[in-house]
Structure formats: structure tokens, C-alpha cells
C-alpha atoms as a PDB file:
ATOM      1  CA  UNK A   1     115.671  85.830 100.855  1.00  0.00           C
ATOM      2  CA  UNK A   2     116.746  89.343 101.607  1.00  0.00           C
ATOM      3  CA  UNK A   3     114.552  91.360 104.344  1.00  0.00           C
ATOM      4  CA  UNK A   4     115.190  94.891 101.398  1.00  0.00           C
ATOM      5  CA  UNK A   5     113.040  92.116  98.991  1.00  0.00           C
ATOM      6  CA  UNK A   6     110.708  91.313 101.779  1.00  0.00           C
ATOM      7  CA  UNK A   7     110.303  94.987 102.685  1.00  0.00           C
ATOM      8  CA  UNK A   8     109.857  96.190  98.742  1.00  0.00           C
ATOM      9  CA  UNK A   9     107.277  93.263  97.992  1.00  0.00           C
ATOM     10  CA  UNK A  10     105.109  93.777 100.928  1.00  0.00           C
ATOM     11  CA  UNK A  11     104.936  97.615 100.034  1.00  0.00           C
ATOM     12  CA  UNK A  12     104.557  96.493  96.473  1.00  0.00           C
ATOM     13  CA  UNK A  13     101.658  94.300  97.837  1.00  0.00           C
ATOM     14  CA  UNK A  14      99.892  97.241  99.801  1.00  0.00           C
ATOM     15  CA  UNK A  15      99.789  99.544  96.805  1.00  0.00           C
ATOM     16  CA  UNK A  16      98.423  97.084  94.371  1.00  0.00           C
ATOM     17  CA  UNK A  17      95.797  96.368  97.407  1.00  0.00           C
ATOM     18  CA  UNK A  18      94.745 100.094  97.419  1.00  0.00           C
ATOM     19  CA  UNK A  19      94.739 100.655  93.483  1.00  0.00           C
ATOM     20  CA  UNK A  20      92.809  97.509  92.979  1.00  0.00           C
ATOM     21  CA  UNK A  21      90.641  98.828  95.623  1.00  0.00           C
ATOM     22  CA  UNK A  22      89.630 101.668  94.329  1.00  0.00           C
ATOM     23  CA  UNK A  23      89.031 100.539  90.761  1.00  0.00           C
ATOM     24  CA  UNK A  24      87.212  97.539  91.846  1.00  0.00           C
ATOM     25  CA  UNK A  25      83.316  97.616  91.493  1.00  0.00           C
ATOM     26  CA  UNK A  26      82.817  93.851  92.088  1.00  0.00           C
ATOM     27  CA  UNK A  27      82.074  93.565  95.702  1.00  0.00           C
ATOM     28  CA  UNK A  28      84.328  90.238  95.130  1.00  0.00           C
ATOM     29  CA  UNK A  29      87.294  92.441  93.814  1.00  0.00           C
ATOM     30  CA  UNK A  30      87.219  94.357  97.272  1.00  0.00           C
ATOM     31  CA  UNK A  31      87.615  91.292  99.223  1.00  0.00           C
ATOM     32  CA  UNK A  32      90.500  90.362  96.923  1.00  0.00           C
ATOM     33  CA  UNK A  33      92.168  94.260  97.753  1.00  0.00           C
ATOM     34  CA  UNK A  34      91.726  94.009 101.565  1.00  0.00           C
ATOM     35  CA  UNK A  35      93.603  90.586 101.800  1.00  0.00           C
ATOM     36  CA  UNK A  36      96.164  92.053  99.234  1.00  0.00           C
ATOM     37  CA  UNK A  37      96.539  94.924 101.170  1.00  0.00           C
ATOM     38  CA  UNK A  38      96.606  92.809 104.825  1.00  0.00           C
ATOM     39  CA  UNK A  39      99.318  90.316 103.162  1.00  0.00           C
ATOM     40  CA  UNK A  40     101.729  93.164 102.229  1.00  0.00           C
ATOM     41  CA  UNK A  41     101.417  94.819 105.802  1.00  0.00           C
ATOM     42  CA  UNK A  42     102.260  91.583 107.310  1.00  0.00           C
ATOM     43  CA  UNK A  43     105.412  91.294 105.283  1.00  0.00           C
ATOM     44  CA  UNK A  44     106.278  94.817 105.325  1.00  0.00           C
ATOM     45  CA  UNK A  45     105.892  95.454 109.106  1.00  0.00           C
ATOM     46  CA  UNK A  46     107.765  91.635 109.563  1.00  0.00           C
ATOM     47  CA  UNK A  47     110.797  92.680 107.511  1.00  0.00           C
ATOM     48  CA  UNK A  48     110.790  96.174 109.073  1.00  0.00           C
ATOM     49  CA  UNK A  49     110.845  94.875 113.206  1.00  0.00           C
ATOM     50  CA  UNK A  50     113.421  91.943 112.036  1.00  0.00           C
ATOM     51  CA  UNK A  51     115.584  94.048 109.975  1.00  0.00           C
ATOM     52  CA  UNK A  52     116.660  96.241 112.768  1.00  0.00           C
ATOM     53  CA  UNK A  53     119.064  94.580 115.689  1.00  0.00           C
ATOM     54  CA  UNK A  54     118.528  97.532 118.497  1.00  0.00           C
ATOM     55  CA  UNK A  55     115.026  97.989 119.048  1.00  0.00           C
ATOM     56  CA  UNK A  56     114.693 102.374 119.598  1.00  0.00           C
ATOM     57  CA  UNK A  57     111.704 104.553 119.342  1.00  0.00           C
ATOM     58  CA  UNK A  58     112.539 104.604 115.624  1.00  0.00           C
ATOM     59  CA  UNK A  59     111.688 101.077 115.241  1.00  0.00           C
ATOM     60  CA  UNK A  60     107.941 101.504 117.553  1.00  0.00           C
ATOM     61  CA  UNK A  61     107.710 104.544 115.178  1.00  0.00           C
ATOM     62  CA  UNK A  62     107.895 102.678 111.949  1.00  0.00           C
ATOM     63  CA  UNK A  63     105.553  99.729 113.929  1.00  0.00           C
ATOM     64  CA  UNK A  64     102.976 102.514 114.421  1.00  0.00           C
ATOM     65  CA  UNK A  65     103.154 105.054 111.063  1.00  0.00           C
ATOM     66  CA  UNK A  66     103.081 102.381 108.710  1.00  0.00           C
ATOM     67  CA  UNK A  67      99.645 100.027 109.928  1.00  0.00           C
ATOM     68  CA  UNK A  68      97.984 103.731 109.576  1.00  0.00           C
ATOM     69  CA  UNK A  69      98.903 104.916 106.647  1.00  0.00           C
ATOM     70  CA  UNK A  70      98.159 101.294 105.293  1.00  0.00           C
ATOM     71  CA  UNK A  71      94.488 101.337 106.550  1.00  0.00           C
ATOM     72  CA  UNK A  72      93.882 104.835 105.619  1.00  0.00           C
ATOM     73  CA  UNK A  73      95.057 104.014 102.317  1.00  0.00           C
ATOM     74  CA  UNK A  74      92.506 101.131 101.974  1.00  0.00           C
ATOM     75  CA  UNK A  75      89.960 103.795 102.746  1.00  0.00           C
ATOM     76  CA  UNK A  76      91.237 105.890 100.505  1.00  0.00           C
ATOM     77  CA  UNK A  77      90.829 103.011  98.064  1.00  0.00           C
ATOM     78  CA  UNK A  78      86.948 102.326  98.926  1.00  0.00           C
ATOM     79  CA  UNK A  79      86.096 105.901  99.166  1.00  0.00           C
ATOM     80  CA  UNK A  80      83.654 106.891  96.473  1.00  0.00           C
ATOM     81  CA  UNK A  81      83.734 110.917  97.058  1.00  0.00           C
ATOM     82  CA  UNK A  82      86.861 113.368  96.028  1.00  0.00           C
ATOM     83  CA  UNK A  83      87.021 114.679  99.184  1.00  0.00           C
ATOM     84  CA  UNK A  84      87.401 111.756 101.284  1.00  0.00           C
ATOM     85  CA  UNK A  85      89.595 110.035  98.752  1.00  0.00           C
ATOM     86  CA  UNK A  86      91.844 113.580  98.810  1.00  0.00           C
ATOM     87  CA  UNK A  87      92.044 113.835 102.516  1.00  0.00           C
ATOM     88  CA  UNK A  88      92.922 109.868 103.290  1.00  0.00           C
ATOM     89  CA  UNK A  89      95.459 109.808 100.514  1.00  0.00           C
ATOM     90  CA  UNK A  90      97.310 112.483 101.548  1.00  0.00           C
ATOM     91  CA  UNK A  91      97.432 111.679 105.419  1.00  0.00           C
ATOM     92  CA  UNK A  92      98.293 107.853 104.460  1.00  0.00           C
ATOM     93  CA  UNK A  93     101.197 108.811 102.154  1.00  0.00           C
ATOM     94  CA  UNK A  94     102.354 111.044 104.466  1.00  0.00           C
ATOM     95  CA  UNK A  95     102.012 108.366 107.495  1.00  0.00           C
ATOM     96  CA  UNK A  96     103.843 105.727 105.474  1.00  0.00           C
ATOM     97  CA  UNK A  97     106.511 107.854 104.193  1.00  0.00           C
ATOM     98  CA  UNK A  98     107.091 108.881 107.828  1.00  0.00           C
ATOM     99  CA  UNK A  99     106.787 105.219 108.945  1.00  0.00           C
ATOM    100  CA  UNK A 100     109.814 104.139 106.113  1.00  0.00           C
ATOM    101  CA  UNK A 101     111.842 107.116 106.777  1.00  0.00           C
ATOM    102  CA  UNK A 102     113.327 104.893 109.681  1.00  0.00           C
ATOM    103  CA  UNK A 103     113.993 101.769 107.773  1.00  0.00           C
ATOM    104  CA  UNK A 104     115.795 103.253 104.896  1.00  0.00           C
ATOM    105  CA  UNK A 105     117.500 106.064 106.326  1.00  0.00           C
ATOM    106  CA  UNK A 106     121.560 104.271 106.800  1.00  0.00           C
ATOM    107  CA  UNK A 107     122.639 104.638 110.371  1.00  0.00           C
ATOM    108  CA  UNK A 108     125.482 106.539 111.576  1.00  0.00           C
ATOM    109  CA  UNK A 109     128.091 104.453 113.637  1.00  0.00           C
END
């Protein structure tokens, strides 16, 4: 299996995990979201470290920026006020679109 189709299901993973999240209102549902949610990290941050061969800051930046913006995007999922849900969207997106700018940017040689 490709480490791209590793990468794209474990993000795919993480987002269902925060949408299911936030429309769940079975406490049973939420349980379900988290592990969703901790199952596409895995795979994403997996497939990210093993997909590059020269370990740089790039890579420990991408290790970093994408755990947060996961967890603050399970918040964002559980959060029952606008505000909170507002503020740990937008600082999650941002964090994981900073996190993947590493892994899909192509590298100069």
C-alpha cells in the first residue's frame, strides 16, 4: 500500500472523528469519534515520519503541528458553545495545514 493512501485515509479518518464528534449526542457516539479520531492520527503521523528519508526540522515540524491541530479539532468537535467551537477550529485547521505543508510540498533537488 502506498504511504500518499496511508497519509489521505488517516486524515480522512481524523475528520470523520471530529464531524461525528460534534454531531454525536450519544455519550457512546463520542467514544466511537475519539478512537476514530486517535486511529487516523496514528496512520497519518506513521505515513508522514516514514515517508520522508532525511529526517530535518520539517519532518519534527509536521510530528508536532499535526497531533495539535488533531486534538484541538476533537475539542472543537465536543465543544457545545460558538465561541469555543470558532476559536479551536480555526487554530486546529490552521495547525494541521501548517503540519501537511511539509509532507506535500515536492522537494527541490
Amino acid at each position: 500500500m502506498s504511504k500518499k493512501l496511508l497519509f489521505i485515509i488517516g486524515l480522512i479518518l481524523l475528520m470523520a472523528g471530529c464531524v461525528l464528534s460534534y454531531f454525536a449526542e450519544i455519550p457512546q457516539l463520542t467514544v466511537v469519534a475519539i478512537a476514530c479520531e486517535a486511529l487516523g492520527l496514528a496512520l497519518t503521523i506513521a505515513a508522514a515520519y516514514s515517508a520522508t528519508e532525511k529526517k530535518s526540522w520539517k519532518t519534527y515540524l509536521t510530528l508536532i503541528c499535526v497531533p495539535v491541530g488533531a486534538l484541538l479539532l476533537g475539542f472543537a468537535g465536543m465543544a457545545k458553545d460558538t465561541l469555543t467551537l470558532l476559536i479551536t477550529s480555526v487554530i486546529g485547521l490552521v495547525a494541521l495545514i501548517i503540519g501537511l505543508i511539509p509532507v506535500f510540498v515536492p522537494k527541490k533537488e
